[in-house]
C-alpha atoms as a PDB file:
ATOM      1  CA  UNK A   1     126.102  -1.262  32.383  1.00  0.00           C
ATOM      2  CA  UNK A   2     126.949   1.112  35.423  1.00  0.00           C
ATOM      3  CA  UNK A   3     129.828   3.514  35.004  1.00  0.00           C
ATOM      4  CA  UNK A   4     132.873   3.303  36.981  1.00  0.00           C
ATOM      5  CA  UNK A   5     133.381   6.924  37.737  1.00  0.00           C
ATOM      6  CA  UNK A   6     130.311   9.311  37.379  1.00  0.00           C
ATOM      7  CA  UNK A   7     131.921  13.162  37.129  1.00  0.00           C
ATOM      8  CA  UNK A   8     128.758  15.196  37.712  1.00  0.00           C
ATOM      9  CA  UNK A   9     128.860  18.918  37.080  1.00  0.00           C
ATOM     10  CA  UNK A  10     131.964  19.490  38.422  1.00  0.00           C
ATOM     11  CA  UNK A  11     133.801  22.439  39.662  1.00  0.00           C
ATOM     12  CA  UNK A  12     136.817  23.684  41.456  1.00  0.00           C
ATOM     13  CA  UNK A  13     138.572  26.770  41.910  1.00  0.00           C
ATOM     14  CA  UNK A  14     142.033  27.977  43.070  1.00  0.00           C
ATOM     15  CA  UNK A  15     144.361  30.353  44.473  1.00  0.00           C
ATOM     16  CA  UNK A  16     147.576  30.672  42.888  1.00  0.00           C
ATOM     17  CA  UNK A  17     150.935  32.035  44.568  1.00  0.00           C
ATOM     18  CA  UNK A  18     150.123  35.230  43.209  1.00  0.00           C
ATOM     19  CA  UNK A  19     147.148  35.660  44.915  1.00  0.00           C
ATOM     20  CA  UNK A  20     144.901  35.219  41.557  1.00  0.00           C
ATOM     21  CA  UNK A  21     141.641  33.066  41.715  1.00  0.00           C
ATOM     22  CA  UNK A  22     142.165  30.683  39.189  1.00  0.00           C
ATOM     23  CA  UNK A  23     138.618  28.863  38.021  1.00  0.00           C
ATOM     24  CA  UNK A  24     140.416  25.051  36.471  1.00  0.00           C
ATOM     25  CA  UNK A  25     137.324  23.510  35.659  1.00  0.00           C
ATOM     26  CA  UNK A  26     134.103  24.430  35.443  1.00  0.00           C
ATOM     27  CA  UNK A  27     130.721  21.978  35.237  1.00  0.00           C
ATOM     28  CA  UNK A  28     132.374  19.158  34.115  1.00  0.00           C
ATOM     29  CA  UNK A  29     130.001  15.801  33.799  1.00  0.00           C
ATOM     30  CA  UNK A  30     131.568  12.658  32.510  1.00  0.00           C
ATOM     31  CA  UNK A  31     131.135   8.527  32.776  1.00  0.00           C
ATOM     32  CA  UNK A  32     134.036   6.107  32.077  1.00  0.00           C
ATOM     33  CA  UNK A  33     132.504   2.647  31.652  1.00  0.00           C
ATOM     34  CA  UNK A  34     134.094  -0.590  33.070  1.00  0.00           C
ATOM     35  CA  UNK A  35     137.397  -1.585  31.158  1.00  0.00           C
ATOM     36  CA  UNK A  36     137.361   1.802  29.031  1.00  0.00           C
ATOM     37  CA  UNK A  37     140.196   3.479  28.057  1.00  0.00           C
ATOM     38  CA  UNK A  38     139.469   7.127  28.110  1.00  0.00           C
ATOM     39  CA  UNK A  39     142.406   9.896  27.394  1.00  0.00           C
ATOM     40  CA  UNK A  40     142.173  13.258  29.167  1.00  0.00           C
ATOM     41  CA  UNK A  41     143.664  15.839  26.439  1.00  0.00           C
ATOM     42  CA  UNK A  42     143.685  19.512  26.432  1.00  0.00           C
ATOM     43  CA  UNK A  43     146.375  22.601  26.302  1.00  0.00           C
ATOM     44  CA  UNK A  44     148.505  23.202  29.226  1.00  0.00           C
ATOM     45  CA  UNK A  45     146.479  24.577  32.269  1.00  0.00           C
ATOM     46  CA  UNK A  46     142.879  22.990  31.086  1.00  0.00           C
ATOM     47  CA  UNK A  47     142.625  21.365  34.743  1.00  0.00           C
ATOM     48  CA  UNK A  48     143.334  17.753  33.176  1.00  0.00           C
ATOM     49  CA  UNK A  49     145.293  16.979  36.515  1.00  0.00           C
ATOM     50  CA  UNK A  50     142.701  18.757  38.772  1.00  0.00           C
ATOM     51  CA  UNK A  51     140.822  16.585  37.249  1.00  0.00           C
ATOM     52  CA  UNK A  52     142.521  13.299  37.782  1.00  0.00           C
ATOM     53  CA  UNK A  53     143.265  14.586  41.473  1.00  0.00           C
ATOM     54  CA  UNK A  54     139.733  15.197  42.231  1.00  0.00           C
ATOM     55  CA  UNK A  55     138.687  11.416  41.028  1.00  0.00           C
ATOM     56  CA  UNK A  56     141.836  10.188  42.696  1.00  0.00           C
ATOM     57  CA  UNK A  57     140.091  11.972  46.376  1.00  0.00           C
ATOM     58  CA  UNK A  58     143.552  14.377  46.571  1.00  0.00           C
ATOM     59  CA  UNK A  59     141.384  17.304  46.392  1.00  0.00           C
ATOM     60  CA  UNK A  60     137.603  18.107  46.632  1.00  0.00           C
ATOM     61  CA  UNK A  61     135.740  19.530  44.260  1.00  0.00           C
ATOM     62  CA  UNK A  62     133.906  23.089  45.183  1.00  0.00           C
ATOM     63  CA  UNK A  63     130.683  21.949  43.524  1.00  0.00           C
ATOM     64  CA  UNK A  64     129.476  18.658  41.929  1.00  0.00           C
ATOM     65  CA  UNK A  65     130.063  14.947  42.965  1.00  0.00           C
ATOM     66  CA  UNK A  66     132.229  12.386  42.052  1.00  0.00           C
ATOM     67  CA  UNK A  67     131.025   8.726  42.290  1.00  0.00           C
ATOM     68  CA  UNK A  68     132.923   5.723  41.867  1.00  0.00           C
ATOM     69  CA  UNK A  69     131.179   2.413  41.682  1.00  0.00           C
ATOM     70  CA  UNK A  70     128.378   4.216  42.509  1.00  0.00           C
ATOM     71  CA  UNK A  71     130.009   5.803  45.551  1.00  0.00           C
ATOM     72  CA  UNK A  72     130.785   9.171  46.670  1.00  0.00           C
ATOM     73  CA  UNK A  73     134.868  10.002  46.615  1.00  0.00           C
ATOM     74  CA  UNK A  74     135.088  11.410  49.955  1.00  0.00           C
ATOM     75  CA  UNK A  75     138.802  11.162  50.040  1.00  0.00           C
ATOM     76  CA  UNK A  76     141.673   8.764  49.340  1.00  0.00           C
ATOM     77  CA  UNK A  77     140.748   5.400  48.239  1.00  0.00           C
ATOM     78  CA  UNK A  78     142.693   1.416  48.449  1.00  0.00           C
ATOM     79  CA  UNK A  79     140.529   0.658  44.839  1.00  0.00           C
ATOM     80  CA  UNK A  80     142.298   3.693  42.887  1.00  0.00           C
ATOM     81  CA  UNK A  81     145.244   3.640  42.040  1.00  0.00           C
ATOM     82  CA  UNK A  82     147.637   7.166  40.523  1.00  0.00           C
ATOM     83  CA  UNK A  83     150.309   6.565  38.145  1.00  0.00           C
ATOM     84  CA  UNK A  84     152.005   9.951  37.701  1.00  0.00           C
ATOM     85  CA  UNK A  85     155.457  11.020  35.344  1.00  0.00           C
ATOM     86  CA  UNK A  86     157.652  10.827  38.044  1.00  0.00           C
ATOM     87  CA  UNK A  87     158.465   7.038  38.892  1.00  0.00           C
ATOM     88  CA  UNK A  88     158.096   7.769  42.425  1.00  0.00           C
ATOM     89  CA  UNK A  89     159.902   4.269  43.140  1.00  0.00           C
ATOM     90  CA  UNK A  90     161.430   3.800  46.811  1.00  0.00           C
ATOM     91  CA  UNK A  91     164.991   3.639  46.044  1.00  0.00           C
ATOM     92  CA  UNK A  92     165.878   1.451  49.317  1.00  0.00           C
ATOM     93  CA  UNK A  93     163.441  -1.341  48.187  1.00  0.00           C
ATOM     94  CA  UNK A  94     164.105  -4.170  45.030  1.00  0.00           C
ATOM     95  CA  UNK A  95     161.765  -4.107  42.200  1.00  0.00           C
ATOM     96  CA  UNK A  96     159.844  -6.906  43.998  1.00  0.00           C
ATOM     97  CA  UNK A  97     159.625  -5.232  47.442  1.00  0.00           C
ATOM     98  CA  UNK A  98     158.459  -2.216  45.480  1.00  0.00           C
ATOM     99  CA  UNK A  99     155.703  -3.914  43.361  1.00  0.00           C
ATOM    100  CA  UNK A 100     154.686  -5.731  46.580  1.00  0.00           C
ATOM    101  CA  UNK A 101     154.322  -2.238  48.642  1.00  0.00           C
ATOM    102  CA  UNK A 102     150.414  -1.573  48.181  1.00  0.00           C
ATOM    103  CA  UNK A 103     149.439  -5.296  49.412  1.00  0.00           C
ATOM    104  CA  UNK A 104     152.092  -5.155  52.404  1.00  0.00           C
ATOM    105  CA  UNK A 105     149.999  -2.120  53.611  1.00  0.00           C
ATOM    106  CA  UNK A 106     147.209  -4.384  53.381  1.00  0.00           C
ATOM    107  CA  UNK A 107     148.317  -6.536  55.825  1.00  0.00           C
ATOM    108  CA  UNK A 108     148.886  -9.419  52.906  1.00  0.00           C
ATOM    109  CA  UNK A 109     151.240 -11.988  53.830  1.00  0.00           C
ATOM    110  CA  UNK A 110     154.914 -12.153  52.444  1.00  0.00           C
ATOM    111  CA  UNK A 111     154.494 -15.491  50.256  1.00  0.00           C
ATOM    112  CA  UNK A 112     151.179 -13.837  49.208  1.00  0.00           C
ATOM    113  CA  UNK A 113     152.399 -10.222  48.543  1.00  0.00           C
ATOM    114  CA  UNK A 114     155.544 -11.823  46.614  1.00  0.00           C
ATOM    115  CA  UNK A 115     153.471 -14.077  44.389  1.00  0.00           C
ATOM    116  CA  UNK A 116     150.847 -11.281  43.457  1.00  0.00           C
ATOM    117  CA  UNK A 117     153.970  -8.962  42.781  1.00  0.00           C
ATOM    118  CA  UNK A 118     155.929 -11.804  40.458  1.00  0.00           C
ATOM    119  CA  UNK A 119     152.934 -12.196  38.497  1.00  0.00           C
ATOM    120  CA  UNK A 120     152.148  -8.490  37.815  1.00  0.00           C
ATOM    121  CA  UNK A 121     156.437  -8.360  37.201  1.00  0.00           C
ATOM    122  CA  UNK A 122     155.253 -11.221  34.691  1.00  0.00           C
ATOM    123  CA  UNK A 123     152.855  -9.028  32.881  1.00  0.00           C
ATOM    124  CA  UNK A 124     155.048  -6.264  32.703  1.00  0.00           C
ATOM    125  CA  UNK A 125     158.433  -7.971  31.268  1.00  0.00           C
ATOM    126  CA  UNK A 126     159.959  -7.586  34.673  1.00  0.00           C
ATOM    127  CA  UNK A 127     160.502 -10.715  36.012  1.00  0.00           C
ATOM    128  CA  UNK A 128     164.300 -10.999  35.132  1.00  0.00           C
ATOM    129  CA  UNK A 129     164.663  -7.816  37.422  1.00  0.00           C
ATOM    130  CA  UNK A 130     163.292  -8.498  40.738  1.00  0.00           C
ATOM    131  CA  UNK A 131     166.385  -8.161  42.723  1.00  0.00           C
ATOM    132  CA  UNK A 132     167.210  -5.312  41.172  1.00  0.00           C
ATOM    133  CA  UNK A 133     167.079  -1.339  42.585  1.00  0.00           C
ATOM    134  CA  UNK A 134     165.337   1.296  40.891  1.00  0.00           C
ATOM    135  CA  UNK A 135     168.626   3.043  40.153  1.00  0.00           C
ATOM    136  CA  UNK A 136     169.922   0.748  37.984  1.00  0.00           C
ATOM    137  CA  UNK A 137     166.743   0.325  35.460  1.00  0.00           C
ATOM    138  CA  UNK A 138     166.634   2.552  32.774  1.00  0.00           C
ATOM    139  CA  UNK A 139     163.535   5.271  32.738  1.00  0.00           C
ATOM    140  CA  UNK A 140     161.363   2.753  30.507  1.00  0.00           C
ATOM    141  CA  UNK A 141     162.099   0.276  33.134  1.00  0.00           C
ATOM    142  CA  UNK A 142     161.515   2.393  35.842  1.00  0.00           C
ATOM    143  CA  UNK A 143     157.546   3.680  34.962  1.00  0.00           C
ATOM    144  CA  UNK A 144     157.371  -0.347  33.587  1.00  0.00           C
ATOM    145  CA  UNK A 145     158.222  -1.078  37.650  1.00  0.00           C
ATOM    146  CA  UNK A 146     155.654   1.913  38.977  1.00  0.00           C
ATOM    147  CA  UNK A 147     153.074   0.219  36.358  1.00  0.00           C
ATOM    148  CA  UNK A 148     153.434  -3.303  37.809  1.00  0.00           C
ATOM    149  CA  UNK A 149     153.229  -2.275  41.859  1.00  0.00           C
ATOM    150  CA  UNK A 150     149.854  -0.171  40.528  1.00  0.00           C
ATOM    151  CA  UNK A 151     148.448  -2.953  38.887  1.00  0.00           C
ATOM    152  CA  UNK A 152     149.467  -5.038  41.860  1.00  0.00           C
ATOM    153  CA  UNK A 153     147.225  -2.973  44.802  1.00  0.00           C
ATOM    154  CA  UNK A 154     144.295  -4.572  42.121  1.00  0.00           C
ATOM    155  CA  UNK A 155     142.739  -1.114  41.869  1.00  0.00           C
ATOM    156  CA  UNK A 156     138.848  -1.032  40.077  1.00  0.00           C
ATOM    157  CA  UNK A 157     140.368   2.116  38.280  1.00  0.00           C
ATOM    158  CA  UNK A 158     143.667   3.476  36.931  1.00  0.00           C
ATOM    159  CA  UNK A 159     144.959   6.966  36.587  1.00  0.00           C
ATOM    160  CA  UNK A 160     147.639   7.968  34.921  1.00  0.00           C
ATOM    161  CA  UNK A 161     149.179  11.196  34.676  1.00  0.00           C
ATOM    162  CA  UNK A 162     151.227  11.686  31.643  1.00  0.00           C
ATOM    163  CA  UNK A 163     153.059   8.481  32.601  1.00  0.00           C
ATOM    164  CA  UNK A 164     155.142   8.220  29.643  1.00  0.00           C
ATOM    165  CA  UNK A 165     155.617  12.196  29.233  1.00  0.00           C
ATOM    166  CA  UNK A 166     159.723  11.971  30.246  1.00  0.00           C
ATOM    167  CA  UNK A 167     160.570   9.214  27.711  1.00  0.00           C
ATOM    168  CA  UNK A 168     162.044   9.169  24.187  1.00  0.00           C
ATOM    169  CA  UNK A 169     159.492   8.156  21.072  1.00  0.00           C
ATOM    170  CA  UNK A 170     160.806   4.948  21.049  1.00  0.00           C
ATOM    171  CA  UNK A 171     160.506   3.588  24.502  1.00  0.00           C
ATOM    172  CA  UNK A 172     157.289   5.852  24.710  1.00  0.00           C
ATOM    173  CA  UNK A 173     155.784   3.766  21.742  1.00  0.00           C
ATOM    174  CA  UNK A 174     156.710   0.365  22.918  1.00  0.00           C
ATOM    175  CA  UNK A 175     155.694   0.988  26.704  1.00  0.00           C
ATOM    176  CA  UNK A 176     152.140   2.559  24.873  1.00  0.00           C
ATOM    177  CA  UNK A 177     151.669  -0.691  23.136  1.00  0.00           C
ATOM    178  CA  UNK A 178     152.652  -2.999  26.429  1.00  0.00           C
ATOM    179  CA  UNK A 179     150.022  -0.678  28.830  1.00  0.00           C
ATOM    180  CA  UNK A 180     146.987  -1.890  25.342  1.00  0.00           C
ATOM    181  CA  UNK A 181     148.057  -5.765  25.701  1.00  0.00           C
ATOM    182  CA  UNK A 182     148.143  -5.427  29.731  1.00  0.00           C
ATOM    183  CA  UNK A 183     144.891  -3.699  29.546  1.00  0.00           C
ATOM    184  CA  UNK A 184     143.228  -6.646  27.173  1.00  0.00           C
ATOM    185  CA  UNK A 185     144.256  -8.751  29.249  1.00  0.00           C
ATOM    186  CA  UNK A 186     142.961  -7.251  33.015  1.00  0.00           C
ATOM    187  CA  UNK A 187     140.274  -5.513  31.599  1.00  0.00           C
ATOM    188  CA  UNK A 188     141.413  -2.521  33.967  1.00  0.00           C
ATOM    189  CA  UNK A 189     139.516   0.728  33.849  1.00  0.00           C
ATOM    190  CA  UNK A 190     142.071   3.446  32.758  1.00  0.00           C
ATOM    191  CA  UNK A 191     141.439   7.512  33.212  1.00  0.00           C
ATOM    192  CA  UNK A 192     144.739   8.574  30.863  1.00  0.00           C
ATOM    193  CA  UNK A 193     146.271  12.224  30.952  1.00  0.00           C
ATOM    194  CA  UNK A 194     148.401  12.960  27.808  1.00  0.00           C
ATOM    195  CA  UNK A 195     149.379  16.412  25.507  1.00  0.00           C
ATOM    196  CA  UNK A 196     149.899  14.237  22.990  1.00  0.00           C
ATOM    197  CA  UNK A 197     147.743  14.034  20.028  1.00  0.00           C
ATOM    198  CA  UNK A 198     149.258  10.819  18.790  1.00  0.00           C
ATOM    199  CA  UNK A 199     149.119   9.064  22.318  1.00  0.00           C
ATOM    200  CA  UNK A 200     145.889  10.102  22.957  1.00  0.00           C
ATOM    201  CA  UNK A 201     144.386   8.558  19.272  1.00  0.00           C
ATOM    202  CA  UNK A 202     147.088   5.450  19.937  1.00  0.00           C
ATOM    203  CA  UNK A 203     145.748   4.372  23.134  1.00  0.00           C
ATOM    204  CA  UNK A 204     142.285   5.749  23.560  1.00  0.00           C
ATOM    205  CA  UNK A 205     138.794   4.517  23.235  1.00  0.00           C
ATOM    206  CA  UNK A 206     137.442   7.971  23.401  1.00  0.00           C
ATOM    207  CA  UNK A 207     139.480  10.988  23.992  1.00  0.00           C
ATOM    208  CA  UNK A 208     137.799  14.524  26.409  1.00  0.00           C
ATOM    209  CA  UNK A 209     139.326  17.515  25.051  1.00  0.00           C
ATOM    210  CA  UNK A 210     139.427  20.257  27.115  1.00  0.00           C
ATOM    211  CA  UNK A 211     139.150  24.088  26.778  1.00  0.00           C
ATOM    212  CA  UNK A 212     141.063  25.774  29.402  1.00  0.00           C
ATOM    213  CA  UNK A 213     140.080  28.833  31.688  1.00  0.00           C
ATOM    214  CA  UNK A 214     138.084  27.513  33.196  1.00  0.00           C
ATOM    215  CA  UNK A 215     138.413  23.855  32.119  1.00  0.00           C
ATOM    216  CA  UNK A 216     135.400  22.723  30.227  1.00  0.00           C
ATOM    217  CA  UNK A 217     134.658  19.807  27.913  1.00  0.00           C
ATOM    218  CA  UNK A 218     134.883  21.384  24.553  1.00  0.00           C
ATOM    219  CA  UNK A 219     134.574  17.579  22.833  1.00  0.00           C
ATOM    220  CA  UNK A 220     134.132  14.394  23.224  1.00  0.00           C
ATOM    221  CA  UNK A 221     135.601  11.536  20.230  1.00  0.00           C
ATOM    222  CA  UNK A 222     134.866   7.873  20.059  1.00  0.00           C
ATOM    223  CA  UNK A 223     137.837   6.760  18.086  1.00  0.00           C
ATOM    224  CA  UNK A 224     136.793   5.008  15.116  1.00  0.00           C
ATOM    225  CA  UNK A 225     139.957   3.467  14.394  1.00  0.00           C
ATOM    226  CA  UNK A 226     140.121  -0.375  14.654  1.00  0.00           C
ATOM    227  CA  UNK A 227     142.860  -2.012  16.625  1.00  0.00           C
ATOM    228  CA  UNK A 228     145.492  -2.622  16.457  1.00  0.00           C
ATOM    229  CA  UNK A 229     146.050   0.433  15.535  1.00  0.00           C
ATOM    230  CA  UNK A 230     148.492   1.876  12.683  1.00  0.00           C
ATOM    231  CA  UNK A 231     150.254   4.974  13.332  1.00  0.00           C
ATOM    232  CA  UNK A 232     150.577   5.552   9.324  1.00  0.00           C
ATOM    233  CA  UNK A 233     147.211   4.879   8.738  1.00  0.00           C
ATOM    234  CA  UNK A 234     145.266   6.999   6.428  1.00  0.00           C
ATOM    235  CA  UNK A 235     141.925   6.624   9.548  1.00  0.00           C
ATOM    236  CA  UNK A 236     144.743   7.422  12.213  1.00  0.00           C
ATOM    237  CA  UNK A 237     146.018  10.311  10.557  1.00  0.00           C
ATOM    238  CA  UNK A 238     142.573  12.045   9.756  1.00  0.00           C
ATOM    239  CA  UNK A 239     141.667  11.633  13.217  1.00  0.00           C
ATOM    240  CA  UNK A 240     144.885  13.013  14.766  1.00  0.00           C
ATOM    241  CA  UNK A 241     144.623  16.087  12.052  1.00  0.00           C
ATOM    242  CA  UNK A 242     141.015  16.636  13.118  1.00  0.00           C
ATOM    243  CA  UNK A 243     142.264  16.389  16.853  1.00  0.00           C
ATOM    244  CA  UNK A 244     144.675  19.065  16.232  1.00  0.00           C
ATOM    245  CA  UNK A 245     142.426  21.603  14.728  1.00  0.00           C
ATOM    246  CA  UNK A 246     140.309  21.531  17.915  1.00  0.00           C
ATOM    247  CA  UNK A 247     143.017  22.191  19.930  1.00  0.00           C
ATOM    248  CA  UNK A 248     144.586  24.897  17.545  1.00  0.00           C
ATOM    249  CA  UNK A 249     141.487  26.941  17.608  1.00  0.00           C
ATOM    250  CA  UNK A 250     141.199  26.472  21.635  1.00  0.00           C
ATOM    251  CA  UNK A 251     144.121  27.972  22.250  1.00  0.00           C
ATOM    252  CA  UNK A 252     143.398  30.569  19.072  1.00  0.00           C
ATOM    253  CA  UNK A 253     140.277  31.214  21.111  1.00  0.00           C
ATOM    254  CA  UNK A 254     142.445  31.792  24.718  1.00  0.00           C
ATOM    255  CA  UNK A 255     144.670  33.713  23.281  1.00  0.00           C
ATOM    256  CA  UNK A 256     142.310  35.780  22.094  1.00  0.00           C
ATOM    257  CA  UNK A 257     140.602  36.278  25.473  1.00  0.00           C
ATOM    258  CA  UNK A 258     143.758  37.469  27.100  1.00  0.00           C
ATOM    259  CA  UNK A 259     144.378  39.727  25.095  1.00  0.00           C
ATOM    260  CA  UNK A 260     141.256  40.889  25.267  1.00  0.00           C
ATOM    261  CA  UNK A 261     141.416  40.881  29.338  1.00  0.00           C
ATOM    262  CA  UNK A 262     144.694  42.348  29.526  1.00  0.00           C
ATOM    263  CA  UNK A 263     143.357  45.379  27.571  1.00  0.00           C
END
């Protein structure tokens, strides 16, 4: 089976607003298969949304290749779609009009775009809202609404940056378990960015963790735990435990080398 997305050797380098070359990632090589859920988790500045930016074709990497069904990522593409934290809904348009957007800028006919949006508004428990404006849906509502119109441009792959990082635990969990049924049901490729452990086990079907500085793959975990999966588990919690040691000596291990620069 050909991957999706083929990361090969990968690198890519910064200035920041200091002046300081920054190295976030450094030869990274990975393949996401077709429908695979695959969480992107790591310690704050590990390059997981360089990353994600690079395989979204919002910035190029300085060596390496990216391919996505088998082609290069020269630059923006209509078959990948970015989900980020911030709901980025237009506030002037409905719920429908919103979810509709992406095949409106393909030229899609009204009747068309509206049926394609009501059915994705369908899968995501929207339906009820249509008419409605982004300011009056709560925040679960809101990413539910930025879900639906990326589902709706019918992308071959998925990224998500931390899409659920703003919410409470509750709505977190339940919108979690809605993204698993949408995804059985689509079969959508899904390249996830999370800091959280639990998320990352909950949703994944192997989790990259990252060392940061420059950004390399320290491990990669093919999550044994069957679905659907139980958050009080005795399988879940071993896993998460043995998650969190990895990333406790990572950033043991960074500490360690500032100090050690700053000397």
């Amino acid at each position: 089976m050909k991957s999706v997305v083929q990361i090969q050797n990968v690198s890519r380098t910064y200035w920041n607003t200091r002046g300081e070359k920054v190295d976030a990632l450094s030869g990274i090589s990975l393949d996401v298969s077709p429908g695979e859920l695959v969480c992107l988790l790591g310690p704050t500045g590990c390059g997981k949304t360089t990353l994600l930016r690079l395989v979204a074709g919002l910035e190029v990497p300085d060596q390496g290749s990216i391919l996505l069904n088998q082609e290069p990522v020269t630059g923006i593409r209509p078959d990948v779609t970015l989900v980020f934290q911030q709901y980025s809904l237009f506030p002037w348009r409905t719920v429908l009009e919103n979810v509709a957007f992406g095949q409106e800028m393909k030229g899609t006919s009204r009747a068309e775009r509206e049926t394609s949006a009501r059915h994705y508004l369908a899968l995501t428990g929207l339906s009820t809202f249509e008419k409605a404006y982004p300011h009056e849906l709560s925040g679960g509502m809101q990413q539910r609404t930025a879900l639906a119109r990326a589902l709706a441009y019918e992308p071959r792959l998925l990224l998500m940056d931390e899409p659920f990082g703003a919410l409470d635990d509750r709505t977190r969990h339940r919108l979690q378990s809605e993204l698993l049924e949408i995804r059985q049901r689509t079969r959508q490729t899904i390249l996830f960015v999370t800091h959280s452990i639990d998320e990352a086990v909950f949703l994944a079907d192997r989790i990259v963790i990252l060392r940061d500085r420059p950004g390399l793959i320290e491990e990669t975990i093919s999550v044994p735990v069957p679905r659907p999966r139980d958050r009080q588990s005795k399988d879940f919690t071993n896993l998460h435990l043995e998650i969190r040691a990895i990333l406790e000596r990572i950033i043991e291990q960074s500490e360690i080398k500032r100090t050690l620069t700053n000397e």
